[in-house]
Protein backbone atom coordinates (compact mmCIF):
# COMPACT_ATOMS: atom_id res chain seq x y z
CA UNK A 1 0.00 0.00 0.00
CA UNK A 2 2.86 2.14 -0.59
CA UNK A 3 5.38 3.71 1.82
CA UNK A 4 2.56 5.74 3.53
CA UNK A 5 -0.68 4.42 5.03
CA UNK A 6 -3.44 7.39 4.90
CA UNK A 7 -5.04 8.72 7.95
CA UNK A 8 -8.32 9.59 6.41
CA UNK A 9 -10.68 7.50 4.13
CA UNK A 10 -14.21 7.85 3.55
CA UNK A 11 -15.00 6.55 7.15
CA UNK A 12 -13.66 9.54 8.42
CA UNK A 13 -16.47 11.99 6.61
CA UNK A 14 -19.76 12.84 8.08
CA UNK A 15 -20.74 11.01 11.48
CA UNK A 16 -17.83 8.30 11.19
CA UNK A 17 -15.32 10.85 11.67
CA UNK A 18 -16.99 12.09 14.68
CA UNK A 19 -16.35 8.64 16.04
CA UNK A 20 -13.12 8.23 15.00
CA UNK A 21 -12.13 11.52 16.79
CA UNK A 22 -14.20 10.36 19.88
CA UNK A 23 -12.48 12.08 23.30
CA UNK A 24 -9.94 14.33 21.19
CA UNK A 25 -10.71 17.63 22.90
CA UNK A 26 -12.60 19.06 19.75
CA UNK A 27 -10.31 18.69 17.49
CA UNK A 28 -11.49 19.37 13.80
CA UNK A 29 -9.85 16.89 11.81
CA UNK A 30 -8.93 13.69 11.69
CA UNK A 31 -5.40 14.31 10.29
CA UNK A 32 -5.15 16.30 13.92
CA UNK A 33 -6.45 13.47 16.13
CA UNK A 34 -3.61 11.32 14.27
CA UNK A 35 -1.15 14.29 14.93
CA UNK A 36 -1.63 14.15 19.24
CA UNK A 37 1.44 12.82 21.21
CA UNK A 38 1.06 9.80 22.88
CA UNK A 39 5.06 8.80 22.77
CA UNK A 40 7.77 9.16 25.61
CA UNK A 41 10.83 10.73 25.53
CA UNK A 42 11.46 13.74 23.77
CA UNK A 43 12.47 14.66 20.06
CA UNK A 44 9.31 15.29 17.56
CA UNK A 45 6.07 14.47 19.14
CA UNK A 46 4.57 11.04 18.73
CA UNK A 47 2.25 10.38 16.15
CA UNK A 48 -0.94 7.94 15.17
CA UNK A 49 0.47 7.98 11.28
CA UNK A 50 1.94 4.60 10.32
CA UNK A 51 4.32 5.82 8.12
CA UNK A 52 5.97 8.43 10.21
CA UNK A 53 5.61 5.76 13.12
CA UNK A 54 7.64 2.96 10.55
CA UNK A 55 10.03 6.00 9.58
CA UNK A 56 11.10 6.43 12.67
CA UNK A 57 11.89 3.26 14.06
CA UNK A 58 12.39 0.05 12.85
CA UNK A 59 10.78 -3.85 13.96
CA UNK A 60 14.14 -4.01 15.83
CA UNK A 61 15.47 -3.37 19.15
CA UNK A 62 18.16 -1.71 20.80
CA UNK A 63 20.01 -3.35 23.97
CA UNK A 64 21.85 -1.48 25.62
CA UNK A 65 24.58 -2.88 28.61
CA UNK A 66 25.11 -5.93 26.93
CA UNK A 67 27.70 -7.49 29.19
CA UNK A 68 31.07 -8.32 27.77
CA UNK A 69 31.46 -11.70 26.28
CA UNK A 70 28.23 -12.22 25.96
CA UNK A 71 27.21 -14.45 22.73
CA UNK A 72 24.85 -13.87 20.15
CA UNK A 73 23.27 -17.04 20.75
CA UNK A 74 22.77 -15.89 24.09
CA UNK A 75 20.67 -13.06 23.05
CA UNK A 76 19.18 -14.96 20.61
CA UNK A 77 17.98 -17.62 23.55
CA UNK A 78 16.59 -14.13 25.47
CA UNK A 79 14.64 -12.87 22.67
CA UNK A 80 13.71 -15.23 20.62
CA UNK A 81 10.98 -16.64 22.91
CA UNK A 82 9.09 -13.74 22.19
CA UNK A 83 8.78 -14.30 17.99
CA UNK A 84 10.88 -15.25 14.56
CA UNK A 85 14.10 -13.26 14.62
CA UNK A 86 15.83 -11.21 11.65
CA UNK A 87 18.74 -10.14 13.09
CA UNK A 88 20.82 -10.60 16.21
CA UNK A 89 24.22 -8.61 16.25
CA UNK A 90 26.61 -7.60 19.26
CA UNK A 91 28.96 -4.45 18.96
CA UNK A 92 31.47 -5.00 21.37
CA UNK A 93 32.17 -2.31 24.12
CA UNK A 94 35.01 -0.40 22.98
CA UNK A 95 35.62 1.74 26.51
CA UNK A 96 36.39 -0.27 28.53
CA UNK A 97 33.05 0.43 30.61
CA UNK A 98 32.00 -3.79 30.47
CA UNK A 99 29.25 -3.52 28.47
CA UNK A 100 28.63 -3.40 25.11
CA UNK A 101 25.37 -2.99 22.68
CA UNK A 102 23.15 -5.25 20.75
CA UNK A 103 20.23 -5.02 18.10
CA UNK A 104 17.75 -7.50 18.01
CA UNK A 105 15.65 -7.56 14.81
CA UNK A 106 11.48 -9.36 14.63
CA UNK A 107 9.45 -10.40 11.71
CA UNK A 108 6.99 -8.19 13.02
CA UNK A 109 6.14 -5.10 15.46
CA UNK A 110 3.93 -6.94 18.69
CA UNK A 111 6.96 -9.83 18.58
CA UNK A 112 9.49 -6.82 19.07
CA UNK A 113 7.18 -4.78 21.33
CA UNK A 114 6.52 -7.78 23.69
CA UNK A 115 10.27 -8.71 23.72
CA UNK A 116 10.92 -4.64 24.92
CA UNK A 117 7.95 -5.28 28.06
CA UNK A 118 8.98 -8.37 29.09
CA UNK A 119 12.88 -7.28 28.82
CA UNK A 120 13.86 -3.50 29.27
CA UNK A 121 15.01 -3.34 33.03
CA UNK A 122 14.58 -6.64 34.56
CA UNK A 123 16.18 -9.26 32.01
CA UNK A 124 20.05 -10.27 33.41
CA UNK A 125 22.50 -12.43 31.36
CA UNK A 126 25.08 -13.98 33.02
CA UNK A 127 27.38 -11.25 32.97
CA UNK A 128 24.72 -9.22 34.70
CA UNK A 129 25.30 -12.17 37.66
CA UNK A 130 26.21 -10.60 41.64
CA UNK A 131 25.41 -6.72 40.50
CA UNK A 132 21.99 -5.24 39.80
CA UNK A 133 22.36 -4.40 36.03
CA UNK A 134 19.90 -5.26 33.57
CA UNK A 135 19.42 -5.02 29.83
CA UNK A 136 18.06 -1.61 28.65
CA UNK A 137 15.82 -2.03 25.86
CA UNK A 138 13.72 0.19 23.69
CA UNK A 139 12.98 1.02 19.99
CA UNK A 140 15.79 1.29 17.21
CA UNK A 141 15.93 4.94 15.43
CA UNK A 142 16.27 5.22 11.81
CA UNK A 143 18.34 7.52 11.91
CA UNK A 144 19.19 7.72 8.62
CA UNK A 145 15.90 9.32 8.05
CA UNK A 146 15.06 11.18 11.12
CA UNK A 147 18.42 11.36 12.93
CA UNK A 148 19.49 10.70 16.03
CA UNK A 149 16.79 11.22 18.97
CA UNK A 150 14.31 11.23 15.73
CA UNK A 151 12.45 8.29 16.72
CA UNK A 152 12.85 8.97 20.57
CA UNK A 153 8.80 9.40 21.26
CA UNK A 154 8.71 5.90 20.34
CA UNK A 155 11.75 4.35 21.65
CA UNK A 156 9.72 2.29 24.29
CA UNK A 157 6.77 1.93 22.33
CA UNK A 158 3.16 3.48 22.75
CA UNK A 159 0.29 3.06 25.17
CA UNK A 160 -2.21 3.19 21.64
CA UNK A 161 -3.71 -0.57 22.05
CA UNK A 162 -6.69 0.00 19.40
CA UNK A 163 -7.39 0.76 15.73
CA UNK A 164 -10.53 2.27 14.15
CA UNK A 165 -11.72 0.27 11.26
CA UNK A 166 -13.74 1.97 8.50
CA UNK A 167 -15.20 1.14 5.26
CA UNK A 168 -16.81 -2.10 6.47
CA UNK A 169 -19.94 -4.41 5.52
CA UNK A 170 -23.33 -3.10 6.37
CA UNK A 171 -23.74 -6.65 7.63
CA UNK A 172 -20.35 -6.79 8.96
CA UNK A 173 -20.21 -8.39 12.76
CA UNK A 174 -18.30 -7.84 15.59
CA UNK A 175 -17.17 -11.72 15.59
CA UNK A 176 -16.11 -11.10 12.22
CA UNK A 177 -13.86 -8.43 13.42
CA UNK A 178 -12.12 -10.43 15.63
CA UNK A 179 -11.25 -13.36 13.49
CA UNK A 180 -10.16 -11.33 10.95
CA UNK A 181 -7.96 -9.64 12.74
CA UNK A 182 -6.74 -12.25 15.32
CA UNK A 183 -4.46 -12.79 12.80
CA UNK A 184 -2.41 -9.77 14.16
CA UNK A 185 -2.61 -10.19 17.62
CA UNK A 186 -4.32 -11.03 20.78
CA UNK A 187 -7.83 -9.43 20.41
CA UNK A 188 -9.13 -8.51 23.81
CA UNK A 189 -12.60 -7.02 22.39
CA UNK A 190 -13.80 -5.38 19.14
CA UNK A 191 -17.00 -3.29 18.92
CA UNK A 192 -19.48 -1.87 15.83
CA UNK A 193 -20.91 1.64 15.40
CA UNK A 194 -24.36 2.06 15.03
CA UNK A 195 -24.87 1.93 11.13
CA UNK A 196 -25.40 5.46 9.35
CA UNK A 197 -25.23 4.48 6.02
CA UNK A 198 -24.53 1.16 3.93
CA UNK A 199 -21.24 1.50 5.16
CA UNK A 200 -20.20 0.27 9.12
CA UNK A 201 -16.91 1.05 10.86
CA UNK A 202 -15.66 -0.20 14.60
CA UNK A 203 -12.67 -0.62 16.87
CA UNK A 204 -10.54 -3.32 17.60
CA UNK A 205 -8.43 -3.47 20.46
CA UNK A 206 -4.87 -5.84 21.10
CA UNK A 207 -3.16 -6.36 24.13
CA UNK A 208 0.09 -4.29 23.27
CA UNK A 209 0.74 -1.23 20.84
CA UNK A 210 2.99 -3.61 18.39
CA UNK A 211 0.15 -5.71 17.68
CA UNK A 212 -2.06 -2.83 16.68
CA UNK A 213 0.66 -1.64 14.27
CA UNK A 214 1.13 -5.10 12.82
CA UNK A 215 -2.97 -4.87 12.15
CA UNK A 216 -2.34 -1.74 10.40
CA UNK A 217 0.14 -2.73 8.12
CA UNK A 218 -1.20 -5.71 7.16
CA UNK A 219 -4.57 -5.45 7.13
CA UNK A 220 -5.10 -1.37 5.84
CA UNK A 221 -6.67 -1.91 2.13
CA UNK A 222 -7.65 -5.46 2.59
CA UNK A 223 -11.19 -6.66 2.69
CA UNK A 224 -13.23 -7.69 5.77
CA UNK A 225 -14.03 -10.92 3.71
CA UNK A 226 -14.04 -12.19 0.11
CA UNK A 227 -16.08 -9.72 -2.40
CA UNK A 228 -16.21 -7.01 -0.06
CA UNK A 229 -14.43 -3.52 -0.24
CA UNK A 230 -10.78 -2.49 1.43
CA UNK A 231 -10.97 -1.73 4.77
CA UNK A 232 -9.39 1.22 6.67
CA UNK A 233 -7.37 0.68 9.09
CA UNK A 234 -5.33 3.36 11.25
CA UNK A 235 -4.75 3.69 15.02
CA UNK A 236 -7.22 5.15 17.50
CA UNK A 237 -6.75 7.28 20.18
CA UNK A 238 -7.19 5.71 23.39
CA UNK A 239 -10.34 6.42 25.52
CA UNK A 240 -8.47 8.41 28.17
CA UNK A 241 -6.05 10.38 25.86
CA UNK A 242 -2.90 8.42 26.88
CA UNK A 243 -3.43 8.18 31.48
CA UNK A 244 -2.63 4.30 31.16
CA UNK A 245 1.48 5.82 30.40
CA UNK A 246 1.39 8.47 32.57
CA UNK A 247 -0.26 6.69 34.95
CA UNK A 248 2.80 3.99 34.92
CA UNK A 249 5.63 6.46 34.80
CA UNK A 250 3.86 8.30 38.23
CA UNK A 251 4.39 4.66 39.85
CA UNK A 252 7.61 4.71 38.34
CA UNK A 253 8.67 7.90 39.32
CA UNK A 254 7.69 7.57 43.08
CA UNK A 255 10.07 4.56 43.30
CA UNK A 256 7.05 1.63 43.30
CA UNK A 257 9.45 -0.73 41.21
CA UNK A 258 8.07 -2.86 38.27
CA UNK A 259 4.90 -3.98 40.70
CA UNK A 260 3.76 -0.71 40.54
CA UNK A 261 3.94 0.00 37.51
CA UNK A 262 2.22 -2.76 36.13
CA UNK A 263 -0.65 -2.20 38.62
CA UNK A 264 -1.54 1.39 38.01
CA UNK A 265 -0.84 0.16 33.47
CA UNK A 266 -3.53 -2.25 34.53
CA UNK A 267 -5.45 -0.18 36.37
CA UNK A 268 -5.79 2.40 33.43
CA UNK A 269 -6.12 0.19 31.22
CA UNK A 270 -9.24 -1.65 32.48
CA UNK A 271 -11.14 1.64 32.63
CA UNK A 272 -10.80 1.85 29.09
CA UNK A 273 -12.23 -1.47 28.60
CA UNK A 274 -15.02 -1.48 31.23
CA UNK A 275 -16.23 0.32 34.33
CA UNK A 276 -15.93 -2.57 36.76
CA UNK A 277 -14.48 -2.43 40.24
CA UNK A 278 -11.08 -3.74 40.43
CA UNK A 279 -10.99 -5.56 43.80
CA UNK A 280 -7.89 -6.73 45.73
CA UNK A 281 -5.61 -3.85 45.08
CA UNK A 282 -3.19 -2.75 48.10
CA UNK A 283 -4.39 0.87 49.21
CA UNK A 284 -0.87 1.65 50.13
CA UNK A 285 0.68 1.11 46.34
CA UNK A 286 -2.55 2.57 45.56
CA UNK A 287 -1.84 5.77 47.59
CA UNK A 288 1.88 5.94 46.87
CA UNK A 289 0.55 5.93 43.04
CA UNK A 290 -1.72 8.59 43.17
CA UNK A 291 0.68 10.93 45.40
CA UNK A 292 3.22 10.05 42.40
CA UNK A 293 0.79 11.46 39.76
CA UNK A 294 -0.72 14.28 41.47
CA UNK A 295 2.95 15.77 41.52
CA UNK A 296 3.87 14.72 37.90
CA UNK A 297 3.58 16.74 34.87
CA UNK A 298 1.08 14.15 33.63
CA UNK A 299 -3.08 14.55 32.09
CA UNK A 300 -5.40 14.84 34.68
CA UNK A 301 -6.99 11.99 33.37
CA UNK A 302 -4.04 9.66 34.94
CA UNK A 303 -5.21 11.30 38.09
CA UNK A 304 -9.25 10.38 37.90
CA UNK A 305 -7.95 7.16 37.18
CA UNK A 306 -6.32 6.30 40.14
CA UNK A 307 -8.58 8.33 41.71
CA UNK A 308 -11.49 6.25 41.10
CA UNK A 309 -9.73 3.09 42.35
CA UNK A 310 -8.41 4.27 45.38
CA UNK A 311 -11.87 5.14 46.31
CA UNK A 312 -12.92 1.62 45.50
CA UNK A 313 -10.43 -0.06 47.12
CA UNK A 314 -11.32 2.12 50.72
CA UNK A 315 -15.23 1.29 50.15
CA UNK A 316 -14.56 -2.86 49.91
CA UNK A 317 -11.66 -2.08 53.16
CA UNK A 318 -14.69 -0.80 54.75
CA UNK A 319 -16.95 -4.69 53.86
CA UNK A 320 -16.91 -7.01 56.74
């Protein structure tokens, strides 16, 4: 579909761009919404475009403190339980400081974004062993194309789990949705707009950011099923404008470790998928969390959501 995916299709005219744009702030376009910053780190803002996403970094990773002596087949035992590997190359450290850098290259972008959760800060080789030094993972620039610190609002991926899907089936369903594009990822719900014309259009949401990307650029200007017109496919902005990120780096900032990080993540990003109570959660990391955000430069929106389960949490303290 060419080197650039387009962020506005005939499901973005009329009332199927109002959805699309859904919890922007009033913005009037939907070449705006794709244009908000949802990234971390600094350099150009982030943005919902595929193609200036894909220009920016590549389906490969950068590890940094790479112990000396460490093999490639080492790394290639870390990393390669998370998907089919394209690369694996070590540049030894050339200072003298022990550690040296890696790149780490996946067939596709939820393989690669996985590998950077489930790695950056807690993974240890064996030359890690008796110290507290992990690996140090995050996105590879091209910097060829956007130079260096180009690609930095990306460089540990996005909190952007879901994709609006236009141009679809009057009759389309939302079971269709997810086996079609199951394909790409784990699905963890997809939902249908009320039909305004013979045409329908939906969400889909994945479990990580790389999986939504790999729907993207697979799936943009391919038919729901056979006979049927090409779908649009871009990324959605999230329900609460981005609070599941800010939410995590306010745990990480007030020194909750990984734990609380993933909590409040969870936290925020349950409220996006339903309004249920989320029950067994300690009120102190709870507390320490929303202390942590209050003081941060982060949306108000990471606030209400902790917020909202802190308040929870002290009504079921209160049950017998």
């Amino acid at each position: 579909f060419g080197s650039r995916i387009p962020v506005v299709a005939w499901a973005w005219r009329g009332s199927a761009a109002a959805h699309a744009q859904a919890g922007t702030g009033g913005q009037s376009s939907a070449v705006a919404t794709m244009k908000r910053s949802f990234g971390g780190g600094g350099g150009a803002p982030a943005s919902l475009d595929y193609g200036e996403i894909a220009n920016a970094i590549e389906k490969r990773l950068f590890i940094g403190k790479v112990p000396t002596g460490t093999s490639e087949e080492e790394l290639r035992q870390a990393f390669g339980e998370y998907g089919e590997l394209t690369e694996i190359r070590i540049v030894p450290d050339r200072g003298n400081s022990g550690f040296g850098i890696g790149f780490v290259g996946f067939a596709n972008w939820g393989a690669a974004h996985r590998a950077l959760l489930g790695m950056d800060g807690q993974k240890q080789l064996k030359g890690h062993e008796g110290t507290v030094g992990t690996l140090s993972v995050s996105f590879a620039e091209q910097t060829g194309r956007v130079g260096r610190g180009g690609g930095a609002a990306y460089a540990k991926g996005m909190d952007v789990d879901r994709i609006f899907v236009g141009n679809l089936p009057e009759d389309a369903t939302e079971e269709e949705l997810v086996f079609r594009f199951q394909e790409c990822g784990v699905v963890q719900g997809a939902n249908l707009l009320p039909a305004k014309s013979y045409k329908r259009c939906g969400y889909v949401n994945f479990q990580v950011w790389g999986e939504a990307m790999d729907a993207v650029e697979k799936l943009h200007g391919q038919p729901l099923r056979v006979n049927s017109e090409h779908m649009t496919v871009v990324l959605a902005q999230p329900k609460d404008g981005g609070a599941a990120r800010a939410a995590a780096a306010a745990a990480r900032d007030s020194g909750l470790g990984k734990m609380g990080m993933d909590l409040v993540t969870s936290l925020a990003k349950k409220r996006r998928m339903d309004s249920q109570p989320t029950s067994g959660v300690d009120l102190t990391v709870l507390l320490a969390a929303y202390a942590a955000a209050v003081n941060s430069d982060g949306p108000r929106s990471a606030c209400d959501i902790l917020h909202d389960q802190l308040m929870q949490a002290r009504e079921q303290s209160r049950i017998p």
